[in-house]
PDB file of N, CA and C in Angstrom:
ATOM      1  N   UNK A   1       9.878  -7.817   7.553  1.00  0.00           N
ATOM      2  CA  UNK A   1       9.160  -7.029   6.577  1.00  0.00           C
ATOM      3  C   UNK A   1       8.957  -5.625   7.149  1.00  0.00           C
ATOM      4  N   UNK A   2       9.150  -4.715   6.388  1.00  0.00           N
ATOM      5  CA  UNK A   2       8.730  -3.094   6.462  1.00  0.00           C
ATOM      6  C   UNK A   2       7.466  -2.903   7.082  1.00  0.00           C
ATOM      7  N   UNK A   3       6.979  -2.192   8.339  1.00  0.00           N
ATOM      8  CA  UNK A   3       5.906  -1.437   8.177  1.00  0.00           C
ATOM      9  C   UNK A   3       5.845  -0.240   8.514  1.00  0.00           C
ATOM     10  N   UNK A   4       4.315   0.350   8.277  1.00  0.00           N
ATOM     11  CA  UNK A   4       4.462   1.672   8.252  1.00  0.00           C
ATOM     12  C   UNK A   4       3.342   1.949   8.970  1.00  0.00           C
ATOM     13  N   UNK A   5       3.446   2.654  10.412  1.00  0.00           N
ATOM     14  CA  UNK A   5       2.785   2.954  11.320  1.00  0.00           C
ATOM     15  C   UNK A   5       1.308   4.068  10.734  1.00  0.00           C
ATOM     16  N   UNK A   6      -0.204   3.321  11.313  1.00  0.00           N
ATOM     17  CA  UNK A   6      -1.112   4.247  10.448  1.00  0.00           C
ATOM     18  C   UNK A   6      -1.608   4.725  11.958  1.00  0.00           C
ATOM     19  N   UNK A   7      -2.684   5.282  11.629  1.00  0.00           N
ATOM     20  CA  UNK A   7      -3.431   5.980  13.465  1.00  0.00           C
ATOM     21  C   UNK A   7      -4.773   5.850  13.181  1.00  0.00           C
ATOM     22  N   UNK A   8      -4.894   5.142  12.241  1.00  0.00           N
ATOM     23  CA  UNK A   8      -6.389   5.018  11.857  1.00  0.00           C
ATOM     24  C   UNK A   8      -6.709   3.499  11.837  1.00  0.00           C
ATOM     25  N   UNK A   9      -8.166   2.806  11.665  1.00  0.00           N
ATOM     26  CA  UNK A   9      -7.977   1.562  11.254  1.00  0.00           C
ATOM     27  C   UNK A   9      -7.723   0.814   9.877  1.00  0.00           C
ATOM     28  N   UNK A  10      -7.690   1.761   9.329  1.00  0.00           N
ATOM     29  CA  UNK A  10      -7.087   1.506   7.855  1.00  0.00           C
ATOM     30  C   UNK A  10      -6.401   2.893   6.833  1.00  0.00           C
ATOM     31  N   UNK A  11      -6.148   2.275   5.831  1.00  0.00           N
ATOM     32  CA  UNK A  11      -5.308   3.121   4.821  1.00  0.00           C
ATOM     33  C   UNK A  11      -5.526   2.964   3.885  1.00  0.00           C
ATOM     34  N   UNK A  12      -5.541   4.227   2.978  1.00  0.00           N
ATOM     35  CA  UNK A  12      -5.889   3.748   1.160  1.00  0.00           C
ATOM     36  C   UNK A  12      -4.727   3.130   1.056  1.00  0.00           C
ATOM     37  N   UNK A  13      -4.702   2.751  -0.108  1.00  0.00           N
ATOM     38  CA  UNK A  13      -3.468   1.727  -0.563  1.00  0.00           C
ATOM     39  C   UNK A  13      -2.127   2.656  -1.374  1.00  0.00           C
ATOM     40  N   UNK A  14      -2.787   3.723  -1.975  1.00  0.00           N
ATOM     41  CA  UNK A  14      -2.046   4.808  -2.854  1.00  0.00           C
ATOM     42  C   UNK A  14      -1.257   5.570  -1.696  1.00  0.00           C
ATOM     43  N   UNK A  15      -1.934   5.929  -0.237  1.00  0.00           N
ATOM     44  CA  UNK A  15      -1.226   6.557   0.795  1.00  0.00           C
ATOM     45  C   UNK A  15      -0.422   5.659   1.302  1.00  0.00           C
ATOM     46  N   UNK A  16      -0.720   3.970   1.838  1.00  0.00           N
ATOM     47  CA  UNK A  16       0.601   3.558   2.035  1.00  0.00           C
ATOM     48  C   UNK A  16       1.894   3.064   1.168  1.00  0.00           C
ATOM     49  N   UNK A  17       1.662   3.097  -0.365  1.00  0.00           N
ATOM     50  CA  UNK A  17       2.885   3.327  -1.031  1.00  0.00           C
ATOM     51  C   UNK A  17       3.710   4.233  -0.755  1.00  0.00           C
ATOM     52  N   UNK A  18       3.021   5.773  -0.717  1.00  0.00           N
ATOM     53  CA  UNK A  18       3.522   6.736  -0.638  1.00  0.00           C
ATOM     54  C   UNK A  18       4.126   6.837   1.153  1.00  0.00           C
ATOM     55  N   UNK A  19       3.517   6.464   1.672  1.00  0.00           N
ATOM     56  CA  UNK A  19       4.324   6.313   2.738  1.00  0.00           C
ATOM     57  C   UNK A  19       5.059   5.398   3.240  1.00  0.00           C
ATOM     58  N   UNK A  20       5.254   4.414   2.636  1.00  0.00           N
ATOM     59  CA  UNK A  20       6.523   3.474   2.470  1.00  0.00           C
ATOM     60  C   UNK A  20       7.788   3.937   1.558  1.00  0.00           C
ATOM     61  N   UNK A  21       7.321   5.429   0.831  1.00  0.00           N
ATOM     62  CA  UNK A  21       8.744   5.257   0.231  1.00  0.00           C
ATOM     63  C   UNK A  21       8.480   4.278  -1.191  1.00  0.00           C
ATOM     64  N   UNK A  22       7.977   3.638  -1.249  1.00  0.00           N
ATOM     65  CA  UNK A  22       8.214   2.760  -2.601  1.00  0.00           C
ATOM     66  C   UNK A  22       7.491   3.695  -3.899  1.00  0.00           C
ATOM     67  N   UNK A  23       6.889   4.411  -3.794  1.00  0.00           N
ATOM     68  CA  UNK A  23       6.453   5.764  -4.822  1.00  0.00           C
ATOM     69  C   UNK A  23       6.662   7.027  -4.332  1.00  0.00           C
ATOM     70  N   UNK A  24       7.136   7.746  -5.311  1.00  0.00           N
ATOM     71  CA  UNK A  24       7.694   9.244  -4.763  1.00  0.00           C
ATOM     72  C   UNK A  24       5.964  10.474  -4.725  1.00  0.00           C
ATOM     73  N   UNK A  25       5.418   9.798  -5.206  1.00  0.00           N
ATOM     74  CA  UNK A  25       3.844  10.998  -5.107  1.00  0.00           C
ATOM     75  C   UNK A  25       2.961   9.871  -5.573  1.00  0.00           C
ATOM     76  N   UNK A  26       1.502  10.880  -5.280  1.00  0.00           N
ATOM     77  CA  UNK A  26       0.295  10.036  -5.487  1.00  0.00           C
ATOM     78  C   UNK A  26       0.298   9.576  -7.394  1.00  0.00           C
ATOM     79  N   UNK A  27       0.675  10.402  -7.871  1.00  0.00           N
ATOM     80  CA  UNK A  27       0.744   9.667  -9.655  1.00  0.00           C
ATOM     81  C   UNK A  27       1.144   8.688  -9.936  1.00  0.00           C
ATOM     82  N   UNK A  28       1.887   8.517  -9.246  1.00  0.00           N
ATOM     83  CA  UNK A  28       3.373   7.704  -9.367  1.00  0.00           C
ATOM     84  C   UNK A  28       2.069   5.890  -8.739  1.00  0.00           C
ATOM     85  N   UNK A  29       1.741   6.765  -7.583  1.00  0.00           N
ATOM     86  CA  UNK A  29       0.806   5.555  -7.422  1.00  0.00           C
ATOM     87  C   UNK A  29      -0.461   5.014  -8.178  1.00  0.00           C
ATOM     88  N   UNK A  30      -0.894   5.812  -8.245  1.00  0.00           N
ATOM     89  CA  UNK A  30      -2.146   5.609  -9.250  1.00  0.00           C
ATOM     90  C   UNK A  30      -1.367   4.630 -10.231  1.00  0.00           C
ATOM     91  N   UNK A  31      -0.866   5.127 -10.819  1.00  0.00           N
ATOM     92  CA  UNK A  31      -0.103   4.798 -12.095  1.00  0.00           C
ATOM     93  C   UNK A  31      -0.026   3.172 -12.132  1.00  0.00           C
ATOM     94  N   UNK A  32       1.002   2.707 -11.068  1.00  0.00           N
ATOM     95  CA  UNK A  32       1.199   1.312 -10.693  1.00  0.00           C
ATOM     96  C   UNK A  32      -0.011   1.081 -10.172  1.00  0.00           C
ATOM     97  N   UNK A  33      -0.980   1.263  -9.554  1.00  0.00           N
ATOM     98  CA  UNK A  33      -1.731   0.688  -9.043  1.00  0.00           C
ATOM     99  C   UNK A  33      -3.367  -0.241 -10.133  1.00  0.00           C
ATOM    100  N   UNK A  34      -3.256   1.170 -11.112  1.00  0.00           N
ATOM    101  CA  UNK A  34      -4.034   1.460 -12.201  1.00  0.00           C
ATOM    102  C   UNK A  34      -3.435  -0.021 -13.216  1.00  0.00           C
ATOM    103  N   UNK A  35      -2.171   0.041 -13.216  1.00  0.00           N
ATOM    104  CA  UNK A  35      -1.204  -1.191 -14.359  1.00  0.00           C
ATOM    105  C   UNK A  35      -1.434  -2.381 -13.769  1.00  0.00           C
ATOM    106  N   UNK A  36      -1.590  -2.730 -12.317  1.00  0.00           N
ATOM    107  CA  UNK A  36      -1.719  -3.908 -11.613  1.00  0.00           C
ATOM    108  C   UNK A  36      -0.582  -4.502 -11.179  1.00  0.00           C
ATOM    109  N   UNK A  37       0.433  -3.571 -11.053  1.00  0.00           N
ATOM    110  CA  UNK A  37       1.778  -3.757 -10.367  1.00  0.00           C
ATOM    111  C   UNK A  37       1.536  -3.675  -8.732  1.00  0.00           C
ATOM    112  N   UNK A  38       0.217  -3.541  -8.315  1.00  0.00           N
ATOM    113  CA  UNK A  38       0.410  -4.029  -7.136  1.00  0.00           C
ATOM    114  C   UNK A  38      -0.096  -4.910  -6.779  1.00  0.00           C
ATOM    115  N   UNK A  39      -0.519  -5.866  -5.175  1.00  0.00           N
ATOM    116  CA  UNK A  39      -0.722  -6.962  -4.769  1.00  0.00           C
ATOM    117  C   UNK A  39      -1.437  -6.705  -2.877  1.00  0.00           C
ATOM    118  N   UNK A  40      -2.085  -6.931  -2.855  1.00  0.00           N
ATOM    119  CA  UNK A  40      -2.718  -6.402  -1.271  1.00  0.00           C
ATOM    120  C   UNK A  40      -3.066  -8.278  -0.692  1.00  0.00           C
ATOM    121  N   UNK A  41      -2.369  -8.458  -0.103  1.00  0.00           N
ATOM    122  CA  UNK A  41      -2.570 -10.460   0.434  1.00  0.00           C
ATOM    123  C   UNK A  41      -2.475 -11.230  -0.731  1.00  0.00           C
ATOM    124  N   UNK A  42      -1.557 -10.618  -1.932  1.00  0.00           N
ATOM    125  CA  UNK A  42      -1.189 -11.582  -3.256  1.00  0.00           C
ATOM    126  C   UNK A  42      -2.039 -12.150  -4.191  1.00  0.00           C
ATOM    127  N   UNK A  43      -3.321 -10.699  -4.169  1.00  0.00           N
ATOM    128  CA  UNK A  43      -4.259 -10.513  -5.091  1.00  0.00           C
ATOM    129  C   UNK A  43      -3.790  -8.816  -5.506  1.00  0.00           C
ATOM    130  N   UNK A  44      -3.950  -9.002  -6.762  1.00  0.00           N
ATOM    131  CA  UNK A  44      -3.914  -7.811  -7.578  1.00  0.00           C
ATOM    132  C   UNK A  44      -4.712  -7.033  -7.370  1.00  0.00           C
ATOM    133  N   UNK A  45      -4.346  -5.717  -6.947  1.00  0.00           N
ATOM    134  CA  UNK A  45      -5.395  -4.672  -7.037  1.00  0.00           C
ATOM    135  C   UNK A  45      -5.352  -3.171  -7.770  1.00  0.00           C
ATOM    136  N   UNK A  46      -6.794  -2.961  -8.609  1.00  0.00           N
ATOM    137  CA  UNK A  46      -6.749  -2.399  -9.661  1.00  0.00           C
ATOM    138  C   UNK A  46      -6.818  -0.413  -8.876  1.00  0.00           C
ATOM    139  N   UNK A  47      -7.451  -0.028  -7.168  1.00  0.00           N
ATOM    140  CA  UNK A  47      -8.053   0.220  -6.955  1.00  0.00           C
ATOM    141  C   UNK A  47      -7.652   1.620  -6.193  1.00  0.00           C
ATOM    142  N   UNK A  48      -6.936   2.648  -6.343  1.00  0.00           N
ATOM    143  CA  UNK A  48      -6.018   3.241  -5.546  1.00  0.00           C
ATOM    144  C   UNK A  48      -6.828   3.432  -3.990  1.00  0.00           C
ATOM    145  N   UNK A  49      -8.173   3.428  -4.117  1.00  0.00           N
ATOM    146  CA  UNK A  49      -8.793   3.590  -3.016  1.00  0.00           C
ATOM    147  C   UNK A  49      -8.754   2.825  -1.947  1.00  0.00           C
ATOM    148  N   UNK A  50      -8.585   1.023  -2.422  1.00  0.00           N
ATOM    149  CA  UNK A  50      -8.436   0.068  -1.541  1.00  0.00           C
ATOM    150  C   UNK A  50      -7.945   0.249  -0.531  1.00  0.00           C
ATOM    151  N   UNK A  51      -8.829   0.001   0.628  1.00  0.00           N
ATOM    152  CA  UNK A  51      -8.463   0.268   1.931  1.00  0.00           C
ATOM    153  C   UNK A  51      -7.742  -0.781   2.588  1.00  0.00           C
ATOM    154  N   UNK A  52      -6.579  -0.494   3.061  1.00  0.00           N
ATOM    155  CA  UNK A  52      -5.655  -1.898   3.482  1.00  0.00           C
ATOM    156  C   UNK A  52      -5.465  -1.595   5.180  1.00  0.00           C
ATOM    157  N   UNK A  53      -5.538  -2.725   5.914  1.00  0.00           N
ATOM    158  CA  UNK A  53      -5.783  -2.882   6.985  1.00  0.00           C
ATOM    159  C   UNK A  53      -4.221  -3.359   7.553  1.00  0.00           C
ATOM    160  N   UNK A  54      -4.101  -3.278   9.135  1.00  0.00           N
ATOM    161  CA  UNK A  54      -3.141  -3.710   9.872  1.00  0.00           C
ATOM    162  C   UNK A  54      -3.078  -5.647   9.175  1.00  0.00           C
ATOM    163  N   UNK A  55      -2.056  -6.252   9.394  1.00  0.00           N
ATOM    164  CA  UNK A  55      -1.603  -7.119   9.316  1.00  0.00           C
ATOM    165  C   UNK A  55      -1.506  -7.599   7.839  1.00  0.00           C
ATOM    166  N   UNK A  56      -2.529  -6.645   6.703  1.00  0.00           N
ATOM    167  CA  UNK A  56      -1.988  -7.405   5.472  1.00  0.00           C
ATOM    168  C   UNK A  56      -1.124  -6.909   5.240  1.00  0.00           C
ATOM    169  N   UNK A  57      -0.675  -7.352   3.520  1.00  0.00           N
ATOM    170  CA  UNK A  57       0.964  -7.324   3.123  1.00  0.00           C
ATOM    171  C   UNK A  57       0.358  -6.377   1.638  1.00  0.00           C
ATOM    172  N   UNK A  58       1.130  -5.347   1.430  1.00  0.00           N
ATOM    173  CA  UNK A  58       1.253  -4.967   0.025  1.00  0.00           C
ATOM    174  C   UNK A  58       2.677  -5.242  -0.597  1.00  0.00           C
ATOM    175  N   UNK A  59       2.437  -5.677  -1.834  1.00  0.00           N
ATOM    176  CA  UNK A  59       3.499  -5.953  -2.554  1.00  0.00           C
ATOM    177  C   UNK A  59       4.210  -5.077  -4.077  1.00  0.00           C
ATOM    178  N   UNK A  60       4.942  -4.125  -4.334  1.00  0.00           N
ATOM    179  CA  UNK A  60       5.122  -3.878  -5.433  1.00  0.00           C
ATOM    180  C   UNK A  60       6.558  -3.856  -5.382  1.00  0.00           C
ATOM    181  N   UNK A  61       7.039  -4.117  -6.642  1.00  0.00           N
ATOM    182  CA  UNK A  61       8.286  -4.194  -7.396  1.00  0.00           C
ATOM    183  C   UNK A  61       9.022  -4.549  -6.492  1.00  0.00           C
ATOM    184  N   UNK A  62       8.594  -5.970  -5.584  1.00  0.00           N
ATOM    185  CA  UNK A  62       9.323  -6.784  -5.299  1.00  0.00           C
ATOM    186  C   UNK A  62       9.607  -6.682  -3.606  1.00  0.00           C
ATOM    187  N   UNK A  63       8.947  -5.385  -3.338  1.00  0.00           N
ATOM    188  CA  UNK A  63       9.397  -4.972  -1.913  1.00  0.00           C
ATOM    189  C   UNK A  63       7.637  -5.365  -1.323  1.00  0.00           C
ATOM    190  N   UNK A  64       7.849  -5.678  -0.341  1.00  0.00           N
ATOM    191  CA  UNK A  64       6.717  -5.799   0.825  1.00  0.00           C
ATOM    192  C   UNK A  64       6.409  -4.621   1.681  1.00  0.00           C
ATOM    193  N   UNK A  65       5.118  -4.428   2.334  1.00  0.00           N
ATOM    194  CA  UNK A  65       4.983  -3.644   3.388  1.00  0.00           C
ATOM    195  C   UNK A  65       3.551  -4.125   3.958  1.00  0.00           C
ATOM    196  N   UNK A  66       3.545  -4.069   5.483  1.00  0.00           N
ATOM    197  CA  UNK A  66       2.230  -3.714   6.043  1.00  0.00           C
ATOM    198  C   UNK A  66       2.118  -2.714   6.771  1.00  0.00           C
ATOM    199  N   UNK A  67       0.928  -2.331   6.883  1.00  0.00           N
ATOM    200  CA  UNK A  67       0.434  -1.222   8.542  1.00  0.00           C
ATOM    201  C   UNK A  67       0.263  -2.000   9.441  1.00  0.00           C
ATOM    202  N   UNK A  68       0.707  -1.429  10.385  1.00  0.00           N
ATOM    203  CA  UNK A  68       0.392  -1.649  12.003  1.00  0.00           C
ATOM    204  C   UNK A  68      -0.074  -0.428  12.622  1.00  0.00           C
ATOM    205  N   UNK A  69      -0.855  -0.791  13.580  1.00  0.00           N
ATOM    206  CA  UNK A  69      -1.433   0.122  13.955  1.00  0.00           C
ATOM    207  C   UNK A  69      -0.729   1.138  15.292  1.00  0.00           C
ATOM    208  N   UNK A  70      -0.720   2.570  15.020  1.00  0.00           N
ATOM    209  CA  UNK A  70      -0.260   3.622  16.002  1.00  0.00           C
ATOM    210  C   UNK A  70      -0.653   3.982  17.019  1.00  0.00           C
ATOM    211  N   UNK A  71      -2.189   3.295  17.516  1.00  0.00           N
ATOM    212  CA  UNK A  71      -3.039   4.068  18.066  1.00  0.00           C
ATOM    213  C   UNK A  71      -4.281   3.805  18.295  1.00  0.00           C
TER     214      UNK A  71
END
């Protein structure tokens, strides 16, 4: 599975789309995130703010990702 190195202990959820590559800008995230096309440990989340931590999994349109931590 994909991850994407953070330096913090967590990440909004709208910044690690966008930094996975699986959304091209923050609208783009909102957008899906707002529709419930995404999944944070294979619960739906409505929340662009949701703060997602090292070892969980986000899920949209089929692709996976987690953070691990940089630091």
């Amino acid at each position: 599975m994909p991850t994407v190195e953070i330096r913090d202990q967590s990440i909004r959820l709208g910044q690690l789309l966008k930094l996975a590559g699986l959304v091209p800008d923050g609208a783009m995230a909102r957008m899906v995130i707002e529709n419930g096309e995404v999944a944070v440990d294979g619960e739906t989340v409505m929340r662009r703010g949701t703060q997602v931590r090292p070892g969980q999994v986000v899920t949209y349109a089929g692709e996976s990702v987690s953070p691990v931590s940089g630091g």
